[in-house]
N, C-alpha and C. Protein backbone atom coordinates (compact mmCIF):
# COMPACT_ATOMS: atom_id res chain seq x y z
N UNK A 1 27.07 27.66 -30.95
CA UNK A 1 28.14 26.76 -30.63
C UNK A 1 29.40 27.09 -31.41
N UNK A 2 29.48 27.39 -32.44
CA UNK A 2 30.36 27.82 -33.50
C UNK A 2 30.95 28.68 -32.93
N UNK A 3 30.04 30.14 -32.26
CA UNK A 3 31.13 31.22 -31.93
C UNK A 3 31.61 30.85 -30.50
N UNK A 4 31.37 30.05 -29.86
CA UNK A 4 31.89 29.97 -28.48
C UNK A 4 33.40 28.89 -28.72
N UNK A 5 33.24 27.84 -29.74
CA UNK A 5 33.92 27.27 -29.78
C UNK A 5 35.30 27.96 -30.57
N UNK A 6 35.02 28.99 -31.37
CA UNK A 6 36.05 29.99 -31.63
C UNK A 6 36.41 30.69 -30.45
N UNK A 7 35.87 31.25 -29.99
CA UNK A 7 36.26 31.79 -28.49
C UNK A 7 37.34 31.19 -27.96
N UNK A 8 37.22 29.90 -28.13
CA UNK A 8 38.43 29.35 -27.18
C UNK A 8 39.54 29.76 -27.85
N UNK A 9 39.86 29.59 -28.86
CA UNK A 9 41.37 30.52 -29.59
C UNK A 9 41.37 31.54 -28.49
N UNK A 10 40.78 32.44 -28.25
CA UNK A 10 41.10 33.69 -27.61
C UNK A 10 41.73 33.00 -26.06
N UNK A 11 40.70 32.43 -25.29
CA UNK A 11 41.31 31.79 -24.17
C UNK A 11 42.76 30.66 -24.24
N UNK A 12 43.02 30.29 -24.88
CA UNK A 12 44.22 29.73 -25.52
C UNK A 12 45.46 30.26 -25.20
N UNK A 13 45.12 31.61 -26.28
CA UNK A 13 46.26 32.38 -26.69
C UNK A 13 46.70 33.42 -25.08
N UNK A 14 45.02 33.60 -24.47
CA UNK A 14 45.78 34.21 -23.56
C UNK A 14 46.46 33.73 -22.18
N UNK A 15 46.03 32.32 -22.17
CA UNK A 15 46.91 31.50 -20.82
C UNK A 15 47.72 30.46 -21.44
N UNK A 16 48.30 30.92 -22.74
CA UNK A 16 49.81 30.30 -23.36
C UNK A 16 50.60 31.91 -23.20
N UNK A 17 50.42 33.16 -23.25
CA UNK A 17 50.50 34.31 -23.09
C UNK A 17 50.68 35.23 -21.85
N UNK A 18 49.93 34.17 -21.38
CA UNK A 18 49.60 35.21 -19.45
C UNK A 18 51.01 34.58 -18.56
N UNK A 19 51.11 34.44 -17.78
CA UNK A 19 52.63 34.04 -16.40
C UNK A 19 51.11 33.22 -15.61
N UNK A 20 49.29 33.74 -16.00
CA UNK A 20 49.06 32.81 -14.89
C UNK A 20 48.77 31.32 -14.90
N UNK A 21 48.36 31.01 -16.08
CA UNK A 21 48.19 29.65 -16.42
C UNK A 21 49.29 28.85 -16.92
N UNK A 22 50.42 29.34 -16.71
CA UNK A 22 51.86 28.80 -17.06
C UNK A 22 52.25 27.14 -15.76
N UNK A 23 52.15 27.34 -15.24
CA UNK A 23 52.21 26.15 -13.86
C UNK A 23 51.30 25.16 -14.37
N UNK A 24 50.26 25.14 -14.24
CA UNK A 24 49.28 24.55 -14.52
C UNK A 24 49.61 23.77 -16.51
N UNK A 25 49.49 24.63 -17.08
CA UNK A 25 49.80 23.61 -18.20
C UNK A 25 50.84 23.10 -18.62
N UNK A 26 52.20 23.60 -17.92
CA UNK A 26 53.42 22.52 -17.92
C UNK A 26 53.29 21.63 -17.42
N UNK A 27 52.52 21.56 -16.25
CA UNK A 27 52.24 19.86 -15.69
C UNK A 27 51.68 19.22 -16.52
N UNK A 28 50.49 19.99 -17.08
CA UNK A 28 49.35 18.77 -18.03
C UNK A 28 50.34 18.84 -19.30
N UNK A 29 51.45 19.04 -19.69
CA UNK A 29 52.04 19.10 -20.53
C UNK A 29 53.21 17.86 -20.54
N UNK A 30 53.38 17.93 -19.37
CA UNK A 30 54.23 16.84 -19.26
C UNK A 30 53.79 15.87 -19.05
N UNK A 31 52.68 15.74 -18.56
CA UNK A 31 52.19 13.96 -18.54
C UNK A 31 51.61 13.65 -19.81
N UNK A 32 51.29 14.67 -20.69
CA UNK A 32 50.59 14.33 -22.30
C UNK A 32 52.05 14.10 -22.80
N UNK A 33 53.23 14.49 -22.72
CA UNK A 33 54.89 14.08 -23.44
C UNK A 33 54.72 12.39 -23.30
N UNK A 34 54.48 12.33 -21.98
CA UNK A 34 54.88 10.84 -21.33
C UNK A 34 54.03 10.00 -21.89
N UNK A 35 52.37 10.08 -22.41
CA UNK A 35 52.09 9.42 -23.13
C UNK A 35 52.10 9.65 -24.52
N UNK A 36 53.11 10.61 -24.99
CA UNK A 36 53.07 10.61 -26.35
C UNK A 36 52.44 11.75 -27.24
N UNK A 37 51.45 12.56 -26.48
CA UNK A 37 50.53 12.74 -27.69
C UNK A 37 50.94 14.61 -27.73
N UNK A 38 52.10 14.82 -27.26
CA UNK A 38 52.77 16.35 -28.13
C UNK A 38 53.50 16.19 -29.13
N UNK A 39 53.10 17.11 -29.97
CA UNK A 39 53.67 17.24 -30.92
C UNK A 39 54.20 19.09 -31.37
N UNK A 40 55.35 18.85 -31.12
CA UNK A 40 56.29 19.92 -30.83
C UNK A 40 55.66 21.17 -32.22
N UNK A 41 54.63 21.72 -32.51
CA UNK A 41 54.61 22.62 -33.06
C UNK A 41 53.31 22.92 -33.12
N UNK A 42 52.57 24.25 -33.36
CA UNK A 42 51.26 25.01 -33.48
C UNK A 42 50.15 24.75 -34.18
N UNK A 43 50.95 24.02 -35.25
CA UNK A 43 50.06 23.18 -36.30
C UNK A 43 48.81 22.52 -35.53
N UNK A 44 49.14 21.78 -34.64
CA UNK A 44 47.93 20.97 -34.13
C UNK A 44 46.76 21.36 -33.73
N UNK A 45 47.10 22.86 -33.29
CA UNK A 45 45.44 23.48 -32.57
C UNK A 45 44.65 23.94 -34.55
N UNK A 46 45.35 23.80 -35.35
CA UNK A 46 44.42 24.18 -36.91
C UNK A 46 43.93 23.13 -36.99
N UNK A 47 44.29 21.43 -36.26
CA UNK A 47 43.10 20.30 -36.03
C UNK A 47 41.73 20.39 -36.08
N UNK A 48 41.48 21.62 -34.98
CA UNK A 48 39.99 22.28 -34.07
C UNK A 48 39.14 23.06 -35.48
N UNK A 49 39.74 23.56 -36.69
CA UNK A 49 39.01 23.99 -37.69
C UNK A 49 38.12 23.26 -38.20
N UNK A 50 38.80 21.62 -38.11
CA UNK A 50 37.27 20.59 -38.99
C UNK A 50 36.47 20.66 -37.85
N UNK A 51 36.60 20.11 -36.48
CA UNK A 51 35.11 20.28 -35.79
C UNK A 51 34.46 21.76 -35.53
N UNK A 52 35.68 22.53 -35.88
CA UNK A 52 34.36 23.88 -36.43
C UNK A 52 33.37 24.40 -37.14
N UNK A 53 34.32 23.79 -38.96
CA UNK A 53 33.39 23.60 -39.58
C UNK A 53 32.29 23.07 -39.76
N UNK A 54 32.03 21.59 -39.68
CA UNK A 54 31.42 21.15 -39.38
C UNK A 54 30.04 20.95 -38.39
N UNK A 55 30.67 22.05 -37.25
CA UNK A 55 29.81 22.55 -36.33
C UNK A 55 29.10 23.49 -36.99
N UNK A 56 29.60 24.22 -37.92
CA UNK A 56 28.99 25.97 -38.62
C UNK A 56 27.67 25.27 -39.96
N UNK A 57 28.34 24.11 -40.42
CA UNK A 57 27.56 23.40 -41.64
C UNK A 57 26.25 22.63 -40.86
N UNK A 58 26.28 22.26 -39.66
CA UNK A 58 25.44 21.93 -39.10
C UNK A 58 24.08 22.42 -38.88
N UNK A 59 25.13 23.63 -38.05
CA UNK A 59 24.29 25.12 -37.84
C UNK A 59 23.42 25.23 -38.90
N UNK A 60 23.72 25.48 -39.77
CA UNK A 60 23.62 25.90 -41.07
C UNK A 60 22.30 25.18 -42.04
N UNK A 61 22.42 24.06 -41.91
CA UNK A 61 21.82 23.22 -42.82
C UNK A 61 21.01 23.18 -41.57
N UNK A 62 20.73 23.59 -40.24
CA UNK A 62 19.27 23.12 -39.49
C UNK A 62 18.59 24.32 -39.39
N UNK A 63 19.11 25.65 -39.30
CA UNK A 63 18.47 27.15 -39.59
C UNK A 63 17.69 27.11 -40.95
N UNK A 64 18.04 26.43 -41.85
CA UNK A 64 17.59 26.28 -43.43
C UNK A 64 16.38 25.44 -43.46
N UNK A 65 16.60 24.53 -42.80
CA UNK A 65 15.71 23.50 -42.37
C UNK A 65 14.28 23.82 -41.77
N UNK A 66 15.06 25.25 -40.52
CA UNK A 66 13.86 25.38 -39.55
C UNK A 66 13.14 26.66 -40.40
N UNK A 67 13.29 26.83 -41.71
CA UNK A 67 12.22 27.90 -42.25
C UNK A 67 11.36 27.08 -42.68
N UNK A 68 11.26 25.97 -42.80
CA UNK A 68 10.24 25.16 -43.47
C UNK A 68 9.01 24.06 -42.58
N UNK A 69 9.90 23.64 -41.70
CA UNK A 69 9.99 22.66 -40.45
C UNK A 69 9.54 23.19 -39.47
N UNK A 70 8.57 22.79 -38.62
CA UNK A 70 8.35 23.45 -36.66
C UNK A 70 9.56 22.94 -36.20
N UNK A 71 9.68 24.20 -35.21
CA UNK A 71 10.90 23.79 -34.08
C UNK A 71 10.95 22.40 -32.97
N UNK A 72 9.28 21.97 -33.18
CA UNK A 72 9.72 20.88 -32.23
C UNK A 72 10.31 19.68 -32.97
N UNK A 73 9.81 19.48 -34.81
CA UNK A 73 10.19 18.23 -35.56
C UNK A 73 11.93 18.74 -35.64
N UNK A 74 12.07 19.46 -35.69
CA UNK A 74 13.76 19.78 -35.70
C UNK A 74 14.42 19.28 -34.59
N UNK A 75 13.86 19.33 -33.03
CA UNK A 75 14.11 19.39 -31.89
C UNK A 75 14.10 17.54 -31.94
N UNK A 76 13.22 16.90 -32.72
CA UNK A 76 13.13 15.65 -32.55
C UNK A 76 14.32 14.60 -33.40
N UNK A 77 14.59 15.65 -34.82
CA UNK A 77 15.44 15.13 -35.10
C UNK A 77 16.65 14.68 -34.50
N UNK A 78 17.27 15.93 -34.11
CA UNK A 78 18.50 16.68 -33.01
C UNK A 78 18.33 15.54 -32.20
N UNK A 79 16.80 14.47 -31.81
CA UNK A 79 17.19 13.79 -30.65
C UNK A 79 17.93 12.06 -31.18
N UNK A 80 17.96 12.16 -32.83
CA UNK A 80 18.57 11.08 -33.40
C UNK A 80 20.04 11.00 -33.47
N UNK A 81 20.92 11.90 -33.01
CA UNK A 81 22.29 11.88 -33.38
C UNK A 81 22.78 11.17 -33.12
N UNK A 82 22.28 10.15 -31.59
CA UNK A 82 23.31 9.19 -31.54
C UNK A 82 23.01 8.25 -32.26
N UNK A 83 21.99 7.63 -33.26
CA UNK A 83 22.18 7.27 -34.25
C UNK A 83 23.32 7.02 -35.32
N UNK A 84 23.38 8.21 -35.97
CA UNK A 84 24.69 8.43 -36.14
C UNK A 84 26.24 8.19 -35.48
N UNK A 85 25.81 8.95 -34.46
CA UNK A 85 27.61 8.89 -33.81
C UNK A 85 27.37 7.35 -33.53
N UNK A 86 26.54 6.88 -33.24
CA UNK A 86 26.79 5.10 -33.10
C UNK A 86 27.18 4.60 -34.29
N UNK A 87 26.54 4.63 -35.60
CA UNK A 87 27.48 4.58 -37.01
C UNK A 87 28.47 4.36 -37.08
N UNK A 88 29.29 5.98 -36.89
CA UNK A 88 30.58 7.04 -37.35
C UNK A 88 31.47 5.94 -36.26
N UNK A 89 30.67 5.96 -34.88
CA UNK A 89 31.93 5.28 -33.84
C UNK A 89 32.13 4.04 -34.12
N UNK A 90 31.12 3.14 -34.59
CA UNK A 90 31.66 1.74 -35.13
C UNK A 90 32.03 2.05 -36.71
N UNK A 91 32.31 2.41 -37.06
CA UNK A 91 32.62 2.43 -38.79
C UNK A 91 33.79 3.10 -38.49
N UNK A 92 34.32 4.09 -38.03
CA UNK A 92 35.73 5.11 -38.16
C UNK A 92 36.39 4.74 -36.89
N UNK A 93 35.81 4.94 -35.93
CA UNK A 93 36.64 4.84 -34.52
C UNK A 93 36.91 3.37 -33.87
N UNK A 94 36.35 2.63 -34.69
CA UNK A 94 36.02 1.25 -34.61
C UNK A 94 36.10 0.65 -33.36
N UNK A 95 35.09 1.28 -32.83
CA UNK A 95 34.52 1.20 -30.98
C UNK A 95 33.70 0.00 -31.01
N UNK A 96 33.33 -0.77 -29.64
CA UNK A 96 32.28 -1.78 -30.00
C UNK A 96 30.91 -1.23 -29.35
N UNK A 97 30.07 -2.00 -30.06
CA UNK A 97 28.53 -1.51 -29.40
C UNK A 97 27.90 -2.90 -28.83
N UNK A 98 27.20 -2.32 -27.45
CA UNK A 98 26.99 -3.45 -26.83
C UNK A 98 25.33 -4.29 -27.06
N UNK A 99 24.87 -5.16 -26.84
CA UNK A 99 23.12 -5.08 -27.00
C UNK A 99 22.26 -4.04 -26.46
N UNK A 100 22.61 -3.49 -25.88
CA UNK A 100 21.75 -2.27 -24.80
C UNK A 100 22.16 -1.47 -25.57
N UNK A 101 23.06 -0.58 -26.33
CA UNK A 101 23.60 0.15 -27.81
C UNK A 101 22.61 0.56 -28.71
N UNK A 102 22.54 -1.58 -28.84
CA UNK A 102 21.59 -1.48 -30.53
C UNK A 102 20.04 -1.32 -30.15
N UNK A 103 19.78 -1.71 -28.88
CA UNK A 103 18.46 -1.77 -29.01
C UNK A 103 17.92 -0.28 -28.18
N UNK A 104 19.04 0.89 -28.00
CA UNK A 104 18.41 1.84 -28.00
C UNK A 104 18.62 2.46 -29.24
N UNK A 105 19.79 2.18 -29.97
CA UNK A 105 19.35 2.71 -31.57
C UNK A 105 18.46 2.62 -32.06
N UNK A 106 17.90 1.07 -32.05
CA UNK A 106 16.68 0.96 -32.76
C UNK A 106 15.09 1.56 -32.19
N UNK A 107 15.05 2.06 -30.77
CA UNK A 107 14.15 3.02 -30.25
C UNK A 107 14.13 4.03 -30.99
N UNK A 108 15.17 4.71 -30.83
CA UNK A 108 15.33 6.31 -31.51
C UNK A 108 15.16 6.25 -33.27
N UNK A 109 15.03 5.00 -34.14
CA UNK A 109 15.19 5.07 -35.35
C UNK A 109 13.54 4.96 -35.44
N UNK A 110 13.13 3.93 -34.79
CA UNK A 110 11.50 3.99 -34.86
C UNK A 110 10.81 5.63 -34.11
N UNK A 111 11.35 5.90 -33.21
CA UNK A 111 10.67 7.15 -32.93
C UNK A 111 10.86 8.37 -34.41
N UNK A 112 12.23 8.03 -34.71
CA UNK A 112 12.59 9.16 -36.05
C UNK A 112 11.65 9.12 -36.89
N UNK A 113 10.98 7.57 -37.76
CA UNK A 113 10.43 7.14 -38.43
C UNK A 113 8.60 7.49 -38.03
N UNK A 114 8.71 7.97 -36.81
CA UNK A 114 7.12 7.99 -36.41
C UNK A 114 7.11 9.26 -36.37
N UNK A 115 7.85 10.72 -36.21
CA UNK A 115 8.09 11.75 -36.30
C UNK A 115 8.08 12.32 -37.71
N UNK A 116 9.02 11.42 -38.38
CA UNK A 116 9.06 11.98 -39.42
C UNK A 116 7.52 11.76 -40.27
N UNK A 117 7.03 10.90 -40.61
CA UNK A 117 6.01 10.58 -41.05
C UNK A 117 4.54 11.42 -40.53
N UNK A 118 4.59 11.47 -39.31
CA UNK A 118 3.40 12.57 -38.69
C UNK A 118 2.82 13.58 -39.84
N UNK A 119 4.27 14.48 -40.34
CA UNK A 119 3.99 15.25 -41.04
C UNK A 119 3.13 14.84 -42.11
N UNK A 120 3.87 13.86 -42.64
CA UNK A 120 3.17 13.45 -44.25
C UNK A 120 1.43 13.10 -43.77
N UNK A 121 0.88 12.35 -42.48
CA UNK A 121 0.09 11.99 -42.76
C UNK A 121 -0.92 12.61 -41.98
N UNK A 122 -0.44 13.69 -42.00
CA UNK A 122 -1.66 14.58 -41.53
C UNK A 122 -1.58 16.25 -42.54
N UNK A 123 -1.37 16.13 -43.05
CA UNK A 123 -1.24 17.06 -44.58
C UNK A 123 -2.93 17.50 -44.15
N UNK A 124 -2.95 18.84 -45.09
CA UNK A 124 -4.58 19.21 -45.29
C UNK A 124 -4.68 18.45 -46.78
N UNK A 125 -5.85 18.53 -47.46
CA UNK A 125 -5.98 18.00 -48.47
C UNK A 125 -5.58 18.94 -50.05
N UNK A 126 -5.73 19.93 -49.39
CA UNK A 126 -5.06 21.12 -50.74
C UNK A 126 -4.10 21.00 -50.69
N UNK A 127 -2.82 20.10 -49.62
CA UNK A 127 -1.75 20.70 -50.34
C UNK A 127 -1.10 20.26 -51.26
N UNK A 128 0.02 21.11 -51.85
CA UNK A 128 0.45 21.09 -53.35
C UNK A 128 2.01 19.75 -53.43
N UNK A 129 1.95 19.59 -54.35
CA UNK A 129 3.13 18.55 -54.78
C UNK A 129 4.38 19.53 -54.39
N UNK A 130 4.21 20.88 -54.66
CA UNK A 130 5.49 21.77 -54.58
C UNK A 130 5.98 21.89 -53.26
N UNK A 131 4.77 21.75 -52.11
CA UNK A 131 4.65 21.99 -50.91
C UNK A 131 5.21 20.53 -49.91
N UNK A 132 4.90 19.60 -50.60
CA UNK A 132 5.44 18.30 -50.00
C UNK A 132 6.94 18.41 -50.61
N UNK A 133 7.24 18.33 -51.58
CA UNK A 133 8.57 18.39 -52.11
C UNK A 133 9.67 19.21 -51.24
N UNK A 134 8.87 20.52 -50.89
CA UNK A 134 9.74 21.43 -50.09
C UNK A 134 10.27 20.89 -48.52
N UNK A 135 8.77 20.37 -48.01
CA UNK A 135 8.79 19.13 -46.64
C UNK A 135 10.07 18.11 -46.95
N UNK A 136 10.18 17.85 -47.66
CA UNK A 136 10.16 16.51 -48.09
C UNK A 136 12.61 17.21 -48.47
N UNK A 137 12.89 17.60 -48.85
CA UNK A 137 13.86 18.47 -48.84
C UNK A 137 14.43 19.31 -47.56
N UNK A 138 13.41 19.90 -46.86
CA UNK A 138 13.83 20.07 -45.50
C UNK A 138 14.37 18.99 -44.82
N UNK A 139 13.37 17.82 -44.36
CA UNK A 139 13.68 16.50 -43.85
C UNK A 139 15.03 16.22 -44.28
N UNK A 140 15.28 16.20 -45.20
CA UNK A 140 17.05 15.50 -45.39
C UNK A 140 17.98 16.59 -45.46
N UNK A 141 17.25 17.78 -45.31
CA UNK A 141 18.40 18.37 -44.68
C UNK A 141 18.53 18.39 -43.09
N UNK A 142 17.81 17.92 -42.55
CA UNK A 142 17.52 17.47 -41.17
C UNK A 142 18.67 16.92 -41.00
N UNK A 143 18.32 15.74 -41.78
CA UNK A 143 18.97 14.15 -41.57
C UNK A 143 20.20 14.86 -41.78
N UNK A 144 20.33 15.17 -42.66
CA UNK A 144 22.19 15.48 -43.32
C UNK A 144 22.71 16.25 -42.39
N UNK A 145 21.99 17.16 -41.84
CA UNK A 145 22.27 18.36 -40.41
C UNK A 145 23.00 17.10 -39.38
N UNK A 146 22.30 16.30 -38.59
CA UNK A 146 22.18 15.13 -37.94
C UNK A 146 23.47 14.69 -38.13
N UNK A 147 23.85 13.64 -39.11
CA UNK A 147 24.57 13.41 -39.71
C UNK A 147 26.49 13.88 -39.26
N UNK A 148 26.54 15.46 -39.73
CA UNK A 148 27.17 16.24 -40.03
C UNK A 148 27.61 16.32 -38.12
N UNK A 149 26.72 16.36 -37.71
CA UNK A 149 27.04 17.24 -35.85
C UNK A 149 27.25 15.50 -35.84
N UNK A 150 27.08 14.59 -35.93
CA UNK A 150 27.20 13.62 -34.75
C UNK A 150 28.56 12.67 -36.03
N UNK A 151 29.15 13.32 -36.64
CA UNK A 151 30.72 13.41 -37.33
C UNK A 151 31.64 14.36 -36.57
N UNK A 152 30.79 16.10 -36.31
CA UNK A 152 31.42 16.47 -35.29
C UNK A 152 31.80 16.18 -34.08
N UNK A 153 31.14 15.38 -33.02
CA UNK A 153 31.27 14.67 -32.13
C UNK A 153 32.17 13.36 -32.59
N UNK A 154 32.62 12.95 -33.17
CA UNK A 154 33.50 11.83 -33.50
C UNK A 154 34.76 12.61 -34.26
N UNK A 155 35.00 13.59 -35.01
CA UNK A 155 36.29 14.60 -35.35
C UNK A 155 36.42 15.08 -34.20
N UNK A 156 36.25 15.38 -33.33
CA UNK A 156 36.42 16.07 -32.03
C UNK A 156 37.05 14.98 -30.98
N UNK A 157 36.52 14.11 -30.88
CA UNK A 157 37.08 13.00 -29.93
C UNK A 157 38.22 12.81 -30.63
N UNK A 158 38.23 12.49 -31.87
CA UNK A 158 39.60 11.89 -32.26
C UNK A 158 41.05 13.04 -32.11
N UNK A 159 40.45 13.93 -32.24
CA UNK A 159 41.59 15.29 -32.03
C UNK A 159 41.86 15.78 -30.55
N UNK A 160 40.71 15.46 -30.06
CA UNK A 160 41.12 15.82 -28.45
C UNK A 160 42.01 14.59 -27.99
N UNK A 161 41.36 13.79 -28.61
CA UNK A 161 42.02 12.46 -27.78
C UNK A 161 43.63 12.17 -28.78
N UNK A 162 44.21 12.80 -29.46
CA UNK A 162 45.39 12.63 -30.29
C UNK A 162 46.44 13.58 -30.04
N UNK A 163 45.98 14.16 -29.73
CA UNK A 163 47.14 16.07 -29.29
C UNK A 163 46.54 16.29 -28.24
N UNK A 164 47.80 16.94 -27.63
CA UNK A 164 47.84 17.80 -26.49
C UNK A 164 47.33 19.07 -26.66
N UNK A 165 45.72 19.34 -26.49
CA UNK A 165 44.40 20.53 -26.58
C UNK A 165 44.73 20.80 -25.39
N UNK A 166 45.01 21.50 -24.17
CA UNK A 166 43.91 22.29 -23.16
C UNK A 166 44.57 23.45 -23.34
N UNK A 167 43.45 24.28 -23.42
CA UNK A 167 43.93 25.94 -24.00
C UNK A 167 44.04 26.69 -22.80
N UNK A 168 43.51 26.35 -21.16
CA UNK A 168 43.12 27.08 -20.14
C UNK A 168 44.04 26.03 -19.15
């Protein structure tokens, strides 16, 4: 996701560059004037660096994760984000959440909680304190992975939705 979402710089630069995508984004250019959200200089597309980062730290902290972790408890985590972005969107974006909201949050927090735990309670009996510790350290880098992408999804809305983005 990281390198595709760099990619777009390249597509950007070349239909702000080309004669063919010139028509096309003066229109969408002018109705983003009319509500406001240009801002007359280049600065704004270096916005797109935090939901990159963030996208790369993601990356990052769940590859780290998955040397320790099976791909499907990773896969289960990944299925908690809106957890989070339900958080991030009432706490930062200060969106409302409706009853049908909370009470699928609270599905996905009990499924997290029944996932996560599997592991612990089916252990063999040799294993070592060093070996749970390491489990046990993966898991929150899970969570913090989690976390991190469903911040990306809320830095991203707020920047798409604040400046005039379409690169194509």
């Amino acid at each position: 996701m990281f390198i595709s979402e760099s990619l777009c710089y390249f597509g950007y630069f070349y239909s702000r560059f080309s004669k063919k995508g010139k028509p096309e984004y003066f229109r969408r250019q002018a109705e983003a004037e009319e509500q406001g959200k240009i801002i007359h200089s280049n600065k704004k597309y270096f916005w797109l660096i935090f939901p990159m980062l963030l996208d790369f730290t993601t990356s990052t902290l769940s590859y780290f994760a998955l040397t320790v972790v099976n791909a499907s408890i990773d896969m289960m985590f990944n299925g908690t984000t809106p957890i989070f972005t339900a958080f991030f969107a009432l706490c930062i974006m200060k969106q409302k959440l409706y009853g049908y909201n909370w009470v699928a949050v609270i599905f996905v927090i009990i499924g997290m909680v029944l996932v996560g735990l599997s592991t612990f309670l089916f252990l063999d009996s040799d294993t070592s304190y060093d070996e749970i510790y390491i489990l046990v350290v993966a898991y929150i880098m899970l969570v913090v992975s989690v976390g991190v992408s469903a911040l990306f999804y809320i830095v991203e809305e707020w920047v798409v939705g604040k400046f005039f983005l379409i690169p194509f």
